[in-house]
PDB file of N, CA and C in Angstrom:
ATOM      1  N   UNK A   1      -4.543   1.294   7.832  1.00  0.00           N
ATOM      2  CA  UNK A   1      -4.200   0.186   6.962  1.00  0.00           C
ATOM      3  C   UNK A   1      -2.799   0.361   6.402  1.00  0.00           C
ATOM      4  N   UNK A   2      -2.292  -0.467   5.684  1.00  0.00           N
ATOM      5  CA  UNK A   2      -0.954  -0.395   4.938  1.00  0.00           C
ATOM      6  C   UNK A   2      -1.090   0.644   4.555  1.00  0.00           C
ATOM      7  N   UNK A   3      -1.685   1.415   3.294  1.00  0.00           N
ATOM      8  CA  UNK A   3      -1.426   2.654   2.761  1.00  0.00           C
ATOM      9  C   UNK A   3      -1.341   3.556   3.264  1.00  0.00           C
ATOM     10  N   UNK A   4      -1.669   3.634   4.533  1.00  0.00           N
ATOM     11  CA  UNK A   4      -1.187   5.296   4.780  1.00  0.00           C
ATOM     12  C   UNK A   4      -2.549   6.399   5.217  1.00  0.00           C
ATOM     13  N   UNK A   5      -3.778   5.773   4.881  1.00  0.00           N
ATOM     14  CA  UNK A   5      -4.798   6.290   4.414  1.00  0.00           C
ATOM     15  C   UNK A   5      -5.317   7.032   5.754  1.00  0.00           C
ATOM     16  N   UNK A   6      -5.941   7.760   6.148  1.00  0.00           N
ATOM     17  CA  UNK A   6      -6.758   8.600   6.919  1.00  0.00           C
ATOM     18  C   UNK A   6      -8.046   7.685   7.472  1.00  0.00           C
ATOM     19  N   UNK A   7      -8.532   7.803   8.735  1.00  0.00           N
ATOM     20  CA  UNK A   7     -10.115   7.038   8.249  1.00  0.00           C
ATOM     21  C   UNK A   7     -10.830   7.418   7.267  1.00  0.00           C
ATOM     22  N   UNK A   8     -11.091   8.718   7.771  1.00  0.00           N
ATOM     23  CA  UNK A   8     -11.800   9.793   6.875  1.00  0.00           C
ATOM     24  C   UNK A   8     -11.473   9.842   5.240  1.00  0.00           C
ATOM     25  N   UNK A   9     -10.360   9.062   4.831  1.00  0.00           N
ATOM     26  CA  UNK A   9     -10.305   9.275   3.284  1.00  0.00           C
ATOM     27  C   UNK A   9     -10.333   7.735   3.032  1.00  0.00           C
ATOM     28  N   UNK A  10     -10.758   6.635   4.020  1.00  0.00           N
ATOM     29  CA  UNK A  10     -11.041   5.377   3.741  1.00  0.00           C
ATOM     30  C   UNK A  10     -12.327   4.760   3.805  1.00  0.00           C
ATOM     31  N   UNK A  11     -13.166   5.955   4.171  1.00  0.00           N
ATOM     32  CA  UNK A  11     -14.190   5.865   4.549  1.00  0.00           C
ATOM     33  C   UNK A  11     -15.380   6.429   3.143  1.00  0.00           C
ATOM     34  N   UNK A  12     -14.294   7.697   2.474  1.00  0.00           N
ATOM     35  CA  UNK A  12     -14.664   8.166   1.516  1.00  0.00           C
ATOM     36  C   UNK A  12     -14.080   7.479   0.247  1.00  0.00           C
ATOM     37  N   UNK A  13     -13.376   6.706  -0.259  1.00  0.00           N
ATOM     38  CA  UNK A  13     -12.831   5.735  -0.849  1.00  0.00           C
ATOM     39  C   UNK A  13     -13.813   5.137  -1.617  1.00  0.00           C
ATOM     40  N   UNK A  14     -13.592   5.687  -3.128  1.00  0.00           N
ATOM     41  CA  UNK A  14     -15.077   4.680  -4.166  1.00  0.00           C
ATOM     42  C   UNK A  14     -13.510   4.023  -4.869  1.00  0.00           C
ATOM     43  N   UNK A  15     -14.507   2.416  -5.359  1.00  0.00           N
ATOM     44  CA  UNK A  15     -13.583   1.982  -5.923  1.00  0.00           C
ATOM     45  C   UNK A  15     -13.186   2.318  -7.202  1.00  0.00           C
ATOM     46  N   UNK A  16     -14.128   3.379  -8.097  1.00  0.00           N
ATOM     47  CA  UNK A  16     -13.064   3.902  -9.150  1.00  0.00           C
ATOM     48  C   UNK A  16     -11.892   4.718  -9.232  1.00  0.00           C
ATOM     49  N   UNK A  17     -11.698   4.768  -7.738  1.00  0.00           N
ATOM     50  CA  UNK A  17     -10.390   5.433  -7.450  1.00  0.00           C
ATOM     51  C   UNK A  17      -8.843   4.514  -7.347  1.00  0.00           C
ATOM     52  N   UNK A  18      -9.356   3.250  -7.043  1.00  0.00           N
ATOM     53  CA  UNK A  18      -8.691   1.985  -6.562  1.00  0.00           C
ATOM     54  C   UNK A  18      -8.039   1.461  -7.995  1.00  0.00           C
ATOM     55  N   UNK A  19      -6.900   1.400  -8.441  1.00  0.00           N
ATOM     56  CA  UNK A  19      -6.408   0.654  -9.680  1.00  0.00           C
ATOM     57  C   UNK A  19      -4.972  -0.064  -9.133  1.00  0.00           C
ATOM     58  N   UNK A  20      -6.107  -1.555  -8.986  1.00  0.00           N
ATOM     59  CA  UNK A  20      -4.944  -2.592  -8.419  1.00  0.00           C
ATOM     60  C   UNK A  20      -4.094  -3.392  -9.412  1.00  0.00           C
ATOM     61  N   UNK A  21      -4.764  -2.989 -11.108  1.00  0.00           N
ATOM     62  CA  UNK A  21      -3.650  -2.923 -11.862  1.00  0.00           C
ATOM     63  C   UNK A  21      -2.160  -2.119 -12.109  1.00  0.00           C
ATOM     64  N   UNK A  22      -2.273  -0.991 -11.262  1.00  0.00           N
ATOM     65  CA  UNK A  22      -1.254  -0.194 -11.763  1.00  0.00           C
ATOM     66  C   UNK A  22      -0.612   0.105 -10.102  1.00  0.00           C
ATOM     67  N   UNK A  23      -1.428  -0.867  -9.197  1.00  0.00           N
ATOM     68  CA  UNK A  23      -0.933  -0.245  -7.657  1.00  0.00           C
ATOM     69  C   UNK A  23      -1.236   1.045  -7.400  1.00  0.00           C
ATOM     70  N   UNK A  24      -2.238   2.030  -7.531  1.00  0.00           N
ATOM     71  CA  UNK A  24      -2.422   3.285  -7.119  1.00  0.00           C
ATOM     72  C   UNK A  24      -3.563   3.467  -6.579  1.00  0.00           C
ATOM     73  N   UNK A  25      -3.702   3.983  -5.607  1.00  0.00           N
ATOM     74  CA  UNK A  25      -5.313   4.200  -4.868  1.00  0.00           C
ATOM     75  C   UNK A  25      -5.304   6.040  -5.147  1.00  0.00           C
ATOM     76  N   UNK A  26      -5.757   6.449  -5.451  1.00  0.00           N
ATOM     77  CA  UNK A  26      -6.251   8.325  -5.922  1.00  0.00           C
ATOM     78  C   UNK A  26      -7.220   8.386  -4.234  1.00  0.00           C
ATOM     79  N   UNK A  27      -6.482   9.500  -3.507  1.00  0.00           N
ATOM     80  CA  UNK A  27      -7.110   9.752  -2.502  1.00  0.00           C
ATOM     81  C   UNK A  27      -7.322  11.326  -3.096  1.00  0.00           C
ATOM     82  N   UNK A  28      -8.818  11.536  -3.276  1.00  0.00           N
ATOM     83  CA  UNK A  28      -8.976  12.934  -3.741  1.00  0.00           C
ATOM     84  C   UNK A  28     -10.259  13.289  -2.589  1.00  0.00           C
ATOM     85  N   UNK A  29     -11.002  12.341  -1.546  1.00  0.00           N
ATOM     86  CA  UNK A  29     -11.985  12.895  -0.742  1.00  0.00           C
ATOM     87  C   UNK A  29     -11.910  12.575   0.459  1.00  0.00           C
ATOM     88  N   UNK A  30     -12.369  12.976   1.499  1.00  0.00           N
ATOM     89  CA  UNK A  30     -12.114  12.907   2.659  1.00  0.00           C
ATOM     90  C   UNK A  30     -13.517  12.378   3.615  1.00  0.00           C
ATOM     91  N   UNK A  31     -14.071  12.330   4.728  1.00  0.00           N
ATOM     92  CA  UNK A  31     -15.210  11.755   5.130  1.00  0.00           C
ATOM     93  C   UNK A  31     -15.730  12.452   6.416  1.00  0.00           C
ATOM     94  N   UNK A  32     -16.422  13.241   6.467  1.00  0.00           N
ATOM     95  CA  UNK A  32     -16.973  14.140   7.893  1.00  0.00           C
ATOM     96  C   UNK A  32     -18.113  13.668   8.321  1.00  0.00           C
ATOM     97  N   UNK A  33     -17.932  12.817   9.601  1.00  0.00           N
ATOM     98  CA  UNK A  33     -19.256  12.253  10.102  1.00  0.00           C
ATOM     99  C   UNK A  33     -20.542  12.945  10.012  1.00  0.00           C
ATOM    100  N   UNK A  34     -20.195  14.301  10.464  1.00  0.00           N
ATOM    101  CA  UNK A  34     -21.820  15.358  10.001  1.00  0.00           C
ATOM    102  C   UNK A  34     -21.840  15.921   8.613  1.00  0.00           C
ATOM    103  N   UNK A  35     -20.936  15.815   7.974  1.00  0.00           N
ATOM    104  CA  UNK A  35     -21.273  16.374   6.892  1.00  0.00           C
ATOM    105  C   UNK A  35     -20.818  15.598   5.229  1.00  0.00           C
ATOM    106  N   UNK A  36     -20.151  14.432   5.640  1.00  0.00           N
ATOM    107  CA  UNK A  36     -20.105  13.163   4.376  1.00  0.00           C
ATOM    108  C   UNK A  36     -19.092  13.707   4.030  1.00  0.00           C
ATOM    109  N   UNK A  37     -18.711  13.633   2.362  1.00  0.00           N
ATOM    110  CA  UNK A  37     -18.020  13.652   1.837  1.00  0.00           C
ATOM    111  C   UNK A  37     -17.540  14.889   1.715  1.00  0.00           C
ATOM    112  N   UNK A  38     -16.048  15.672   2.125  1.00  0.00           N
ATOM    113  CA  UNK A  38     -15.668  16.848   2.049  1.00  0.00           C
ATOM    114  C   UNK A  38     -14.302  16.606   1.182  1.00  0.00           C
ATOM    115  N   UNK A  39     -13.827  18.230   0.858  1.00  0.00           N
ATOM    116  CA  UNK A  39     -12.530  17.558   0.171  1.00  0.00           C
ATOM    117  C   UNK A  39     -11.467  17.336   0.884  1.00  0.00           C
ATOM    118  N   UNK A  40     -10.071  16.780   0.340  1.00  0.00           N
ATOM    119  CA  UNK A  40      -9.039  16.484   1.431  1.00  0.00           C
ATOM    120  C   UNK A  40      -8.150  17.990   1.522  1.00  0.00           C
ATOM    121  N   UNK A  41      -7.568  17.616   1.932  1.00  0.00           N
ATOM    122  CA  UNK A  41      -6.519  19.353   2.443  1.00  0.00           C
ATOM    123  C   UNK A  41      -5.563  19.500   1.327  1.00  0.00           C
ATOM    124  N   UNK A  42      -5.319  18.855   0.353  1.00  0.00           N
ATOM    125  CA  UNK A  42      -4.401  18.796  -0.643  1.00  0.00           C
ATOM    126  C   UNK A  42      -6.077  18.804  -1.376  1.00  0.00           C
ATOM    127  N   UNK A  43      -5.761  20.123  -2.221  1.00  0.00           N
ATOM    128  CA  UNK A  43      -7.165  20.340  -3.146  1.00  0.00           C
ATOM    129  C   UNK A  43      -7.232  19.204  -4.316  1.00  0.00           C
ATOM    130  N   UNK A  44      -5.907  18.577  -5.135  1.00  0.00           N
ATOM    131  CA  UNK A  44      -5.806  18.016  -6.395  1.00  0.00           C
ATOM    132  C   UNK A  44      -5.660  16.488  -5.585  1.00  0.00           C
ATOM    133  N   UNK A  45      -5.863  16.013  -4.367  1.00  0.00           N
ATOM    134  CA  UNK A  45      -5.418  14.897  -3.511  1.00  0.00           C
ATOM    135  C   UNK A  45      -4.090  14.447  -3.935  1.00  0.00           C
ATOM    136  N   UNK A  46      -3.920  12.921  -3.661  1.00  0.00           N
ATOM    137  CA  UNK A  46      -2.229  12.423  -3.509  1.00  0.00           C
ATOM    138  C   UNK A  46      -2.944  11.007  -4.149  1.00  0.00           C
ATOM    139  N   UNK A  47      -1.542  10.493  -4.753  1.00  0.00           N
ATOM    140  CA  UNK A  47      -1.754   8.941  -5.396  1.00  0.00           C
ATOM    141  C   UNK A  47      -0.522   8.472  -4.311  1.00  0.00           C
ATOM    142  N   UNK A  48      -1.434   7.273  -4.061  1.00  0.00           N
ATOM    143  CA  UNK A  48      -0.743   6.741  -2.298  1.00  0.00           C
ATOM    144  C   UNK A  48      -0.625   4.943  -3.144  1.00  0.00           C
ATOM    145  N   UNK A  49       0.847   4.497  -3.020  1.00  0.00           N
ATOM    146  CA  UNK A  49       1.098   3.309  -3.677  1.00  0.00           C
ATOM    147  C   UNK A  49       0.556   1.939  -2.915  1.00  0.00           C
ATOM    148  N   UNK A  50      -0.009   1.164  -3.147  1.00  0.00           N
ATOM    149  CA  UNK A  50      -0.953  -0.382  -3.094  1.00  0.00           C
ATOM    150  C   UNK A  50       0.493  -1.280  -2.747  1.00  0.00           C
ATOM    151  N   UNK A  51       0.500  -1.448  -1.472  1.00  0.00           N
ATOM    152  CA  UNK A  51       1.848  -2.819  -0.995  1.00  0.00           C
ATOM    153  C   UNK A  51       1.095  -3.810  -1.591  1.00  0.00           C
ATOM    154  N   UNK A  52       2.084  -4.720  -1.656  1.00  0.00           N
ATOM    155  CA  UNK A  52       1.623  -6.056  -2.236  1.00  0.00           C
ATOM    156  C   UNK A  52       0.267  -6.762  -1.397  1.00  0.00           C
ATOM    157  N   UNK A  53       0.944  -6.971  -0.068  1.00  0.00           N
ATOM    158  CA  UNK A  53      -0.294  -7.980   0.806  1.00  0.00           C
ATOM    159  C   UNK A  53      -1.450  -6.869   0.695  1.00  0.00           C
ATOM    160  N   UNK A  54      -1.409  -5.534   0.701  1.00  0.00           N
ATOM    161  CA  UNK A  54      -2.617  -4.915   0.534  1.00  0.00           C
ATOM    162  C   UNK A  54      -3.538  -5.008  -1.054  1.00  0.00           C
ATOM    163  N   UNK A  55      -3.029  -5.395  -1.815  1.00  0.00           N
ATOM    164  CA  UNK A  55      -3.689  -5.499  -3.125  1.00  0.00           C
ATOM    165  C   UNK A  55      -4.476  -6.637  -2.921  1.00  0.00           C
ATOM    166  N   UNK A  56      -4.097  -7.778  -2.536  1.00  0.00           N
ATOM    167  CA  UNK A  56      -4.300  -9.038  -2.501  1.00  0.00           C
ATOM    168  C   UNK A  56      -5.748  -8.879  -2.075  1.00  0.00           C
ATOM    169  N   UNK A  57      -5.539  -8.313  -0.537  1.00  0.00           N
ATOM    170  CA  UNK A  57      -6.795  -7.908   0.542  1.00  0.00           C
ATOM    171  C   UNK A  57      -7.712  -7.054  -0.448  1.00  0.00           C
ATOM    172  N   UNK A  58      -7.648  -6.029  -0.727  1.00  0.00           N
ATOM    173  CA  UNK A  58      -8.311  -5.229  -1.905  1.00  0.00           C
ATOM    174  C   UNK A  58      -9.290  -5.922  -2.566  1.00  0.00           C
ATOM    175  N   UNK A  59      -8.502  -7.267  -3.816  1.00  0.00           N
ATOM    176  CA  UNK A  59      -8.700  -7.670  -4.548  1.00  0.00           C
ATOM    177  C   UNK A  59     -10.275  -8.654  -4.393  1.00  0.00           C
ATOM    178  N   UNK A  60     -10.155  -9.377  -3.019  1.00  0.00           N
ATOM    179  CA  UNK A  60     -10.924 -10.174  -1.907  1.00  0.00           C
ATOM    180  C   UNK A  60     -12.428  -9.329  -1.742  1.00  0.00           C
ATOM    181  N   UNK A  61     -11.423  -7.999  -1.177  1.00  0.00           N
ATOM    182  CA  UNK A  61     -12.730  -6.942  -0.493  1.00  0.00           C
ATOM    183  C   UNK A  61     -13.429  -6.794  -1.738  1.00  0.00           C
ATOM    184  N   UNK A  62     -13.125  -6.629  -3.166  1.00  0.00           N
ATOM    185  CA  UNK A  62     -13.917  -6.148  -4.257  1.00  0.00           C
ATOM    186  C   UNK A  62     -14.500  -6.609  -4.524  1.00  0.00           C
ATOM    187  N   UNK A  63     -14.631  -8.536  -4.542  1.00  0.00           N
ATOM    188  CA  UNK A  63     -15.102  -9.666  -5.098  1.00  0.00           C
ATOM    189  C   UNK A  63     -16.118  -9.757  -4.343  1.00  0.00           C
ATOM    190  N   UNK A  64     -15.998  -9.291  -2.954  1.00  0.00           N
ATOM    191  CA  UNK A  64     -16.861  -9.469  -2.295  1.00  0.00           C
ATOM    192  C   UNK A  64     -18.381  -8.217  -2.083  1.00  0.00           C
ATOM    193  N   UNK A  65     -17.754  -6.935  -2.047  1.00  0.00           N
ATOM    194  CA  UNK A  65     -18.259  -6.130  -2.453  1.00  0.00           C
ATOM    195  C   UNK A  65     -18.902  -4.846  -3.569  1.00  0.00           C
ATOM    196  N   UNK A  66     -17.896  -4.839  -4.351  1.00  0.00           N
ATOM    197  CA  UNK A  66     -17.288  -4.617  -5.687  1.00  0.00           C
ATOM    198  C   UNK A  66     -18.077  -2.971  -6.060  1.00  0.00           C
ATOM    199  N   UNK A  67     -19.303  -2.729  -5.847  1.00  0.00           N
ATOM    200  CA  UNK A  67     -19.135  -1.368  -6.474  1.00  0.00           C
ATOM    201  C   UNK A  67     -19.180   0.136  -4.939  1.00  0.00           C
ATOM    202  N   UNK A  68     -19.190   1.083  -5.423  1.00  0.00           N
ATOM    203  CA  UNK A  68     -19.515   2.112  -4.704  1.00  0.00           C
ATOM    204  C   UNK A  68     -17.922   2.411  -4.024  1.00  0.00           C
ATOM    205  N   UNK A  69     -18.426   2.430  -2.272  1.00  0.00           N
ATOM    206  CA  UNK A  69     -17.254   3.182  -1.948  1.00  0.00           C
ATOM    207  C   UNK A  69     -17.021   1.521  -1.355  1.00  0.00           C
ATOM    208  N   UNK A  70     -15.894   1.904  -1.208  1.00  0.00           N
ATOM    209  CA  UNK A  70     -14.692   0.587  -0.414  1.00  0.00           C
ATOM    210  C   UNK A  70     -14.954  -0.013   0.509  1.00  0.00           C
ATOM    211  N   UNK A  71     -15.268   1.167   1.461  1.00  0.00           N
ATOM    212  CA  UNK A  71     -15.337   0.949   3.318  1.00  0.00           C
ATOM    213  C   UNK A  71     -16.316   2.108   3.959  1.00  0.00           C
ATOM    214  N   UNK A  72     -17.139   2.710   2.972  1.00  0.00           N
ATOM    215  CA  UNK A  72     -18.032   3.146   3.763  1.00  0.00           C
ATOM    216  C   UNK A  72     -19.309   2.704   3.124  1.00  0.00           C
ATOM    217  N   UNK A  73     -20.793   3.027   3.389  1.00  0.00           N
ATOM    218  CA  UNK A  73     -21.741   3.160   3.035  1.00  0.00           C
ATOM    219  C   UNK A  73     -21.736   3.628   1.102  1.00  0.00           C
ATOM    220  N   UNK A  74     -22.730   3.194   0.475  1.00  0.00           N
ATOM    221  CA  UNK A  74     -22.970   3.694  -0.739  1.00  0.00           C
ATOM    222  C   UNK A  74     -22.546   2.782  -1.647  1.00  0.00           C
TER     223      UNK A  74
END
């Protein structure tokens, strides 16, 4: 996607990580098909900046789905 993101850390992606007020998505987890949620390789993760047309999309995906993780299960 625009941000930059990993599958594996888009997959693990809850939306209290997501602040499309301030443009910052907090990538602090990562996603292992056998084993779920692991951490990312940067122990404290990275704040990865929200492009414009991607907030928009975000904003859509939330309304539509709104709690848990983003883009995976839960």
């Amino acid at each position: 996607m625009y941000a930059g993101l990993r599958r594996g850390e888009l997959m693990a992606l809850w939306w209290h990580r997501v602040d499309l007020g301030s443009g910052l998505i907090r990538v602090e987890r990562g996603w292992d098909d056998k084993e779920g949620e692991i951490e990312t390789k940067g122990r404290n993760g990275r704040k990865v900046p929200i492009p414009g047309v991607l907030r928009d999309y975000l904003d859509e995906h939330r309304l539509r789905g709104g709690e848990g993780r983003a883009f995976g299960n839960g």
